[in-house]
N, C-alpha and C. Protein backbone atom coordinates (compact mmCIF):
# COMPACT_ATOMS: atom_id res chain seq x y z
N UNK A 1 0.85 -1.18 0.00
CA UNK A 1 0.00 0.00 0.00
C UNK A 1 0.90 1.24 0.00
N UNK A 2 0.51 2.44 -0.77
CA UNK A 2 1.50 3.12 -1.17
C UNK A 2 0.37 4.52 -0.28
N UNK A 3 1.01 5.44 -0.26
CA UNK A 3 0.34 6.69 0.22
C UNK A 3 -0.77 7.26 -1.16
N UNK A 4 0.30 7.27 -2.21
CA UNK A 4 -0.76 8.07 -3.45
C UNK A 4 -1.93 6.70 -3.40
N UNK A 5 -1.74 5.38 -3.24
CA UNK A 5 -3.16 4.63 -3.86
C UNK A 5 -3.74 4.70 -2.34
N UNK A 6 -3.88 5.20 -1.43
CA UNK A 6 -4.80 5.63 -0.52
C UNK A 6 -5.49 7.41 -0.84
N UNK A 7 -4.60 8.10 -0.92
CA UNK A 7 -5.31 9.78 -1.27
C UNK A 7 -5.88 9.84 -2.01
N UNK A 8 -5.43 8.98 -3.79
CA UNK A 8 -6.39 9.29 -4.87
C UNK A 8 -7.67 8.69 -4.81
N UNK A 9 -8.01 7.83 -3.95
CA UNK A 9 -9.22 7.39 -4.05
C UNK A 9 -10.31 7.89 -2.96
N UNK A 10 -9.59 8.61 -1.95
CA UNK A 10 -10.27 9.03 -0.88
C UNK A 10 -10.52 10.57 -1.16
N UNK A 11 -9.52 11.14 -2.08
CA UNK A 11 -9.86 12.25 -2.75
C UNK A 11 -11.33 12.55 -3.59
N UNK A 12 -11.16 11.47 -4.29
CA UNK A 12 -12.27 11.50 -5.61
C UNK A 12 -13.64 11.26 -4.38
N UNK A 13 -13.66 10.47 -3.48
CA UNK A 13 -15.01 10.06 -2.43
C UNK A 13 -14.91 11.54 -2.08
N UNK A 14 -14.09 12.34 -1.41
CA UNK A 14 -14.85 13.27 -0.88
C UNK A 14 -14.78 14.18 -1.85
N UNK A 15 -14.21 14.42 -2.89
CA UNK A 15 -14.96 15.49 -4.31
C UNK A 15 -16.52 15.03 -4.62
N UNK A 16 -16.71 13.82 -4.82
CA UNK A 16 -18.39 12.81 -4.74
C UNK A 16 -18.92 13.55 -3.67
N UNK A 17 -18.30 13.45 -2.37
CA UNK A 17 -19.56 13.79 -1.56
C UNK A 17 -19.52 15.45 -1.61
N UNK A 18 -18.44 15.83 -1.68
CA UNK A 18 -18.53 18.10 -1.44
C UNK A 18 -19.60 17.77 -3.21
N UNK A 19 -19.57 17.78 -3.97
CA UNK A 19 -20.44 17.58 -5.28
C UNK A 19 -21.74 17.13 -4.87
N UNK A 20 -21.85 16.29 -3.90
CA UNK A 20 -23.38 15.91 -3.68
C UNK A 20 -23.78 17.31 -3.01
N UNK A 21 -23.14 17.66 -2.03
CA UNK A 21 -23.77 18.47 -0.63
C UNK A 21 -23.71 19.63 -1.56
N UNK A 22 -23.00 19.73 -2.52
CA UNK A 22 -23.06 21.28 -3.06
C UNK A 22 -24.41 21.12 -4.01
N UNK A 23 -24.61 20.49 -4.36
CA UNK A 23 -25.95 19.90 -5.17
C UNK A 23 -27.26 19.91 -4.25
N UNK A 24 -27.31 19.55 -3.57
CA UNK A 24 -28.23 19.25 -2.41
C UNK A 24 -28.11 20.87 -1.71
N UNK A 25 -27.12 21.83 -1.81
CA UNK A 25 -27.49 23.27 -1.33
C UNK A 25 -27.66 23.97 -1.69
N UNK A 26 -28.13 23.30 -3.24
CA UNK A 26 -28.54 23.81 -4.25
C UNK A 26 -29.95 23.91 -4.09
N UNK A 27 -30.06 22.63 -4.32
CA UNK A 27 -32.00 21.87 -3.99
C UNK A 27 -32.62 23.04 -3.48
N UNK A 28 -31.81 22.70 -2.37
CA UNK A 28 -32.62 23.56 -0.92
C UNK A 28 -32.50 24.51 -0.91
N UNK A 29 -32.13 25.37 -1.40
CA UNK A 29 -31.72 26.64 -1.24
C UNK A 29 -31.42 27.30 -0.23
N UNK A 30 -30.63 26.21 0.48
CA UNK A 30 -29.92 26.28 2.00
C UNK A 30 -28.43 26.28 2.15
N UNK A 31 -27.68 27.50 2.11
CA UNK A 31 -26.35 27.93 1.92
C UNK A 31 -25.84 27.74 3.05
N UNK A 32 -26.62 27.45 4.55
CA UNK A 32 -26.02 27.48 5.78
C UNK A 32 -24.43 26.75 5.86
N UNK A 33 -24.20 25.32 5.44
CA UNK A 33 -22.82 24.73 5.49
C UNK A 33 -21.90 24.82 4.29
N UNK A 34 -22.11 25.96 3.78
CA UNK A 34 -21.14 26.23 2.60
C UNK A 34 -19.64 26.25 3.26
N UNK A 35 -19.67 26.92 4.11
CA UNK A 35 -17.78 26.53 4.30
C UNK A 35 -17.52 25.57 4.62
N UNK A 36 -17.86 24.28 5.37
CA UNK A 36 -17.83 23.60 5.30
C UNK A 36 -17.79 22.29 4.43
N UNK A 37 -18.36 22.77 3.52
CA UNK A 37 -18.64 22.35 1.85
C UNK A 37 -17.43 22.65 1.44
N UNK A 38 -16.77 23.99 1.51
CA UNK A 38 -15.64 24.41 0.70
C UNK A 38 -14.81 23.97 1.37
N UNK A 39 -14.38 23.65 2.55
CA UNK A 39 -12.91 23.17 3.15
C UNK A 39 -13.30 21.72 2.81
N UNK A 40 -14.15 20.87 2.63
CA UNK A 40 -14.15 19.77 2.37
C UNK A 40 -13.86 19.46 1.11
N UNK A 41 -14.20 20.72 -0.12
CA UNK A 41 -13.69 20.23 -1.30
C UNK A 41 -12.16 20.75 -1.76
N UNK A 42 -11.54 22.10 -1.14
CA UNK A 42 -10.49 22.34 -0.96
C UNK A 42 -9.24 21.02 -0.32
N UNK A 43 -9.96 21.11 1.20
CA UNK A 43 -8.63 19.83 1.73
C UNK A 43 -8.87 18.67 1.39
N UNK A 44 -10.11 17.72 1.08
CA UNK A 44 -10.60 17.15 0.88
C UNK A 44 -10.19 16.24 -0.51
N UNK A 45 -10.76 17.09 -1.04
CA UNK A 45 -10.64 16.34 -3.10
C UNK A 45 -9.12 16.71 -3.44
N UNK A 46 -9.22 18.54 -3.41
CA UNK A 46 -8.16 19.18 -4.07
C UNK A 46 -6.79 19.27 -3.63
N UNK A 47 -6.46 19.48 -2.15
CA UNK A 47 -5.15 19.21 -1.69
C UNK A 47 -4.66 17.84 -1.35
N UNK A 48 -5.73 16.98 -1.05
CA UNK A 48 -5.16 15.69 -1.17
C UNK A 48 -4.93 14.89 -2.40
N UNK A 49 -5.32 15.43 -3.33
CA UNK A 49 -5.31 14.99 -4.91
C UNK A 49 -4.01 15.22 -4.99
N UNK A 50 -3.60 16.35 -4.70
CA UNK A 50 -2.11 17.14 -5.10
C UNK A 50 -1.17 16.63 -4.45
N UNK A 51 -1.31 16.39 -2.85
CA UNK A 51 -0.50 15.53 -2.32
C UNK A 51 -0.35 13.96 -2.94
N UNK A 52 -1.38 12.92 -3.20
CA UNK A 52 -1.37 11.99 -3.97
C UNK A 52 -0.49 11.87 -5.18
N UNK A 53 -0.45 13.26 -6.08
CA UNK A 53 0.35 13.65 -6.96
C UNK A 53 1.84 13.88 -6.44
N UNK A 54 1.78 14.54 -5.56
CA UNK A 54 3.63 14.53 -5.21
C UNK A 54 3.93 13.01 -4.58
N UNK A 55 3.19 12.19 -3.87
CA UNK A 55 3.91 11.29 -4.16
C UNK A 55 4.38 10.19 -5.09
N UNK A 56 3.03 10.13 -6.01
CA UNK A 56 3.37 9.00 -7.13
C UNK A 56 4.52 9.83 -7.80
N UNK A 57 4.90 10.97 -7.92
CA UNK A 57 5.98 11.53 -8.82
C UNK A 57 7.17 10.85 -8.14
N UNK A 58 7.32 10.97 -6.36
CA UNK A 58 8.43 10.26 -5.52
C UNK A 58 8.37 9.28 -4.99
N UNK A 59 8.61 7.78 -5.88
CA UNK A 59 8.08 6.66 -5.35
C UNK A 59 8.81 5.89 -4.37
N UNK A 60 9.89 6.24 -4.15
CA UNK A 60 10.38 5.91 -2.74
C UNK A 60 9.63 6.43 -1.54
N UNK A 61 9.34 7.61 -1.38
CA UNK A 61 8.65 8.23 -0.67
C UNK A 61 7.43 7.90 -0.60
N UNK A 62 6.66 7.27 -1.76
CA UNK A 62 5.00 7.27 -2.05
C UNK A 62 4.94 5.74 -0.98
N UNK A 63 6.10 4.78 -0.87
CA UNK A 63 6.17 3.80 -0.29
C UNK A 63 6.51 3.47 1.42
N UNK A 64 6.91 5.02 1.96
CA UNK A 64 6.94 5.15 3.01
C UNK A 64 6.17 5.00 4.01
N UNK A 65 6.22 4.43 5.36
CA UNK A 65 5.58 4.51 6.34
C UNK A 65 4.98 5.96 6.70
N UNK A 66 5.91 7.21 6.39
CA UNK A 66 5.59 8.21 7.07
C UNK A 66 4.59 9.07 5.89
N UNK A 67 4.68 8.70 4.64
CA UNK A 67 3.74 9.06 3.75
C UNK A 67 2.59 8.71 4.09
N UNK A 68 2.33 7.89 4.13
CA UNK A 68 1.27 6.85 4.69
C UNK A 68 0.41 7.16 6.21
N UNK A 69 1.02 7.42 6.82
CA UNK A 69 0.75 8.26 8.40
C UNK A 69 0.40 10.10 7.88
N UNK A 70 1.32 10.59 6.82
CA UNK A 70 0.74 11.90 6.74
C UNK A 70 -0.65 11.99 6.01
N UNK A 71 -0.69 10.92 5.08
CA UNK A 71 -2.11 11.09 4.12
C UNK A 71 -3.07 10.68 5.66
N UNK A 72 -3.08 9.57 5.88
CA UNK A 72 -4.36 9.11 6.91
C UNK A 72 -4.54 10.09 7.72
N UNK A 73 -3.78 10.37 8.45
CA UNK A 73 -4.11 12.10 9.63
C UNK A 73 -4.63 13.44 8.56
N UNK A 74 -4.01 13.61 7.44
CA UNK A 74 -4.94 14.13 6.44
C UNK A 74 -6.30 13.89 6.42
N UNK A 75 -6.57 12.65 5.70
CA UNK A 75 -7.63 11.88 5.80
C UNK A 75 -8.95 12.57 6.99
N UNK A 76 -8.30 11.69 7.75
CA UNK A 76 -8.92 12.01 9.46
C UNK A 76 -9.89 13.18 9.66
N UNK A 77 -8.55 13.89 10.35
CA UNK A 77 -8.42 15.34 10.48
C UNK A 77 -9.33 16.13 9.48
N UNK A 78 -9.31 16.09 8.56
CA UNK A 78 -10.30 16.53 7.09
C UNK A 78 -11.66 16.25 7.19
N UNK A 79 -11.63 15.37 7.44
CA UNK A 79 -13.56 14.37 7.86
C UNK A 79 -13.80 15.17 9.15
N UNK A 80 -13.18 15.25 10.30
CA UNK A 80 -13.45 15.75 11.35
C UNK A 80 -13.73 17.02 11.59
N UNK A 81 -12.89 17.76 10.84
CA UNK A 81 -13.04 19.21 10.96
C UNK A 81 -14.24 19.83 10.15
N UNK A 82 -14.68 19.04 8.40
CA UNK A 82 -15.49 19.39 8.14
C UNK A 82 -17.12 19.47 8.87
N UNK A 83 -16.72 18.67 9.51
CA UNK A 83 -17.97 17.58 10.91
C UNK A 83 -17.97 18.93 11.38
N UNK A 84 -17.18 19.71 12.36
CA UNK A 84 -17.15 20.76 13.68
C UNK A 84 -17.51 21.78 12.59
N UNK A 85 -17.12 22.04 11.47
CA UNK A 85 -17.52 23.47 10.67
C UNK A 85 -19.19 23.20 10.87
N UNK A 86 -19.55 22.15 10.35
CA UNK A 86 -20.92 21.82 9.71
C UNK A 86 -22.05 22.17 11.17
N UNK A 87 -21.44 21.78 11.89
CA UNK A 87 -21.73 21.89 13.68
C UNK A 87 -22.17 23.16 14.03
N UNK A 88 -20.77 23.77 13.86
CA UNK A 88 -20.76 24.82 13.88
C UNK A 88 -21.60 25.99 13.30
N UNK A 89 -22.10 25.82 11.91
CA UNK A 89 -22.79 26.77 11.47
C UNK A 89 -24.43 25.92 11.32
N UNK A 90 -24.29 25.21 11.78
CA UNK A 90 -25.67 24.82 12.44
C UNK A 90 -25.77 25.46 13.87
N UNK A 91 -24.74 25.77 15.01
CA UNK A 91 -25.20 26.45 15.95
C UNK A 91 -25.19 25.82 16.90
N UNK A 92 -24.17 24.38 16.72
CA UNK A 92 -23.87 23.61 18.01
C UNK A 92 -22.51 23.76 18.50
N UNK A 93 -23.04 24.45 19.93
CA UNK A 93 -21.47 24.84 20.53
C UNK A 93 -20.11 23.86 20.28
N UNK A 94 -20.69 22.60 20.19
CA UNK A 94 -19.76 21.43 20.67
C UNK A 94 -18.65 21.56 18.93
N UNK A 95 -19.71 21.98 18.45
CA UNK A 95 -18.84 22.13 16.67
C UNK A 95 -17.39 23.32 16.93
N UNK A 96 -17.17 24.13 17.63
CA UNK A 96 -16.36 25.12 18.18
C UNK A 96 -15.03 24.41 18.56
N UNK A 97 -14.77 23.63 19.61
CA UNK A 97 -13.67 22.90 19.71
C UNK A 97 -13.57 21.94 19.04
N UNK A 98 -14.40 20.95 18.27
CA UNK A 98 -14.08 20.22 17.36
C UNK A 98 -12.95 20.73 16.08
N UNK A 99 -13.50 22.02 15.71
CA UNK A 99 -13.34 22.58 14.66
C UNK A 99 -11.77 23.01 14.79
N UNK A 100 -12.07 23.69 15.85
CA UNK A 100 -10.61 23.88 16.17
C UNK A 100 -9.64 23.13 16.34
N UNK A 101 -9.28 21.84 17.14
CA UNK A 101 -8.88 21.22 17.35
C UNK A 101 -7.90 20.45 16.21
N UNK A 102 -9.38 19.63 15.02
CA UNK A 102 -8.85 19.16 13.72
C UNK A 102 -8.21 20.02 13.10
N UNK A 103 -8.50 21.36 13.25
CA UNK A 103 -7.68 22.43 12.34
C UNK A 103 -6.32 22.48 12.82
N UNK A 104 -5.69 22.49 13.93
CA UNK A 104 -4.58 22.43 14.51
C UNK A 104 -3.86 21.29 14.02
N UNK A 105 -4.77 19.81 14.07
CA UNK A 105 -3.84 18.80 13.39
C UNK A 105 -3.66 18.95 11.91
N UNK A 106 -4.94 19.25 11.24
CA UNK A 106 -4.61 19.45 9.69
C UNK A 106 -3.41 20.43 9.40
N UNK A 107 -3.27 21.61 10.03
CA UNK A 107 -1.86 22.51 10.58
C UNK A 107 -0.33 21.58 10.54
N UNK A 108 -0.64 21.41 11.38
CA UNK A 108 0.68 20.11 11.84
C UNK A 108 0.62 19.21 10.86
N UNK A 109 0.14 18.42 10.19
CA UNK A 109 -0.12 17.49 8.96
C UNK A 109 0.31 18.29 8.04
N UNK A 110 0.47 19.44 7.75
CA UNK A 110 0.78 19.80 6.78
C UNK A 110 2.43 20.27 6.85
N UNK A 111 2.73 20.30 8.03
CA UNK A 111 3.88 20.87 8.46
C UNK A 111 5.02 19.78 8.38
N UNK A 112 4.24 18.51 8.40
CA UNK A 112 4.91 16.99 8.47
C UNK A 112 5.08 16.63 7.27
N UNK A 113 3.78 17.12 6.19
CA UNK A 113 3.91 16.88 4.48
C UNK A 113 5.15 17.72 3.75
N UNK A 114 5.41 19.47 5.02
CA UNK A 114 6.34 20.24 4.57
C UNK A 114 7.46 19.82 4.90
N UNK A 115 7.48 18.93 5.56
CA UNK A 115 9.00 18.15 6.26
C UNK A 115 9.23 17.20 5.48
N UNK A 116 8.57 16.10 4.82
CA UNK A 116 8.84 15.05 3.93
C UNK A 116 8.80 15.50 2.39
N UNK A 117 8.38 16.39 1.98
CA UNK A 117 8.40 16.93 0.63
C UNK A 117 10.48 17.81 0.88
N UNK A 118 10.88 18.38 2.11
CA UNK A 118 12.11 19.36 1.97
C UNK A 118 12.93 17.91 2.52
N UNK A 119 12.55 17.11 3.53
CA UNK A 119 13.70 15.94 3.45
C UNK A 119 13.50 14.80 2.40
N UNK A 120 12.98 15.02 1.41
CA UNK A 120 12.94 14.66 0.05
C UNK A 120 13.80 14.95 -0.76
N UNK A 121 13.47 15.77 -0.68
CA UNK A 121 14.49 17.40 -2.08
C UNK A 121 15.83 17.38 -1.66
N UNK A 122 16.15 17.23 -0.46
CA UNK A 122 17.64 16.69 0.21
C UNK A 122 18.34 15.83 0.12
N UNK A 123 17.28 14.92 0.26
CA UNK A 123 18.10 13.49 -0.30
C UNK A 123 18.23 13.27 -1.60
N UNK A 124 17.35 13.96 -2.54
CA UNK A 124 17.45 13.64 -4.23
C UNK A 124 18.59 14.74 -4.83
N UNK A 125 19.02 15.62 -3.62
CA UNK A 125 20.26 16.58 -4.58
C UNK A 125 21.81 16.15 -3.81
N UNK A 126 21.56 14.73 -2.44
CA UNK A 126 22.58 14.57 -2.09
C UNK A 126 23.03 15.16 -0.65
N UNK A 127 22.51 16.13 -0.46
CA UNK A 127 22.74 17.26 0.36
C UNK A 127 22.50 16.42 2.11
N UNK A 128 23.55 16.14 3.48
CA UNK A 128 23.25 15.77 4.38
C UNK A 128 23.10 16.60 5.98
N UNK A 129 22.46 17.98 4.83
CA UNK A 129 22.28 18.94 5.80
C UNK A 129 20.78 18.65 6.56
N UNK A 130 19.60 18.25 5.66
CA UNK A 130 18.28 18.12 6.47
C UNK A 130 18.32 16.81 6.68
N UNK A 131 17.21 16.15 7.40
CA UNK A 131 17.01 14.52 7.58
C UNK A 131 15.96 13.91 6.92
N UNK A 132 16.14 13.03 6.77
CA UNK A 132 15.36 12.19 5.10
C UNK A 132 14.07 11.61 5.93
N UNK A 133 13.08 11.67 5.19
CA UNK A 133 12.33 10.44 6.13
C UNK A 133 12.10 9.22 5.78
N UNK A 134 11.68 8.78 7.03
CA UNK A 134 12.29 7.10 7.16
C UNK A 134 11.20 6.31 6.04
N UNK A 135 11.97 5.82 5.75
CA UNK A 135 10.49 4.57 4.86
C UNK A 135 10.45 3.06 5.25
């Protein structure tokens, strides 16, 4: 199991579902969870698509343990937070720290994707100034 054949397919499910709900807030003519809608099709479809994409380009990396740990907390974190937005602008307090919370890890997840994409680029020019990550 590689990191890109977990993102690209969990990408395209939640582009399916932000496409349903954007359809369905259509129907209704009920705009209330639009941001929610949009961070789900932003982090959701579109940045995890892209991440999926940087790794099939680095297939040592796409084969890593820690690729693999950054997409799933992606994953996660992404489902969860859209959950506390949706909460949230429905008007349930409890959506407030949810929201926050996943946003902090999706933060850090990305900070871990910015660490394995630059100890990438290090190891492919040679360089044993940053640290590689482990696979």
């Amino acid at each position: 199991m590689t990191a890109s054949s977990v993102s690209f397919p969990a990408a395209v499910l939640m582009g399916v579902l932000g496409i349903g709900w954007g359809i369905y807030m259509a129907m209704t003519h009920d705009h209330t969870t639009m941001p929610a809608h949009a961070h789900l099709n932003l982090l959701g479809w579109v940045s995890l698509f892209l991440i999926g994409v940087f790794y099939r380009l680095h297939p040592a990396l796409d084969r890593s343990r820690a690729a693999l740990l950054q997409v799933g907390i992606w994953i996660g974190a992404t489902a969860v937070m859209v959950g506390g937005i949706t909460l949230i602008m429905n008007e349930s307090p409890i959506g407030e720290p949810i929201a926050a919370v996943s946003s902090i890890v999706v933060l850090a997840d990305m900070l871990f994707f910015g660490w394995l994409v630059i100890g990438n680029r290090q190891a492919q020019s040679g360089s044993a100034d940053m640290p590689v990550a482990a696979e």
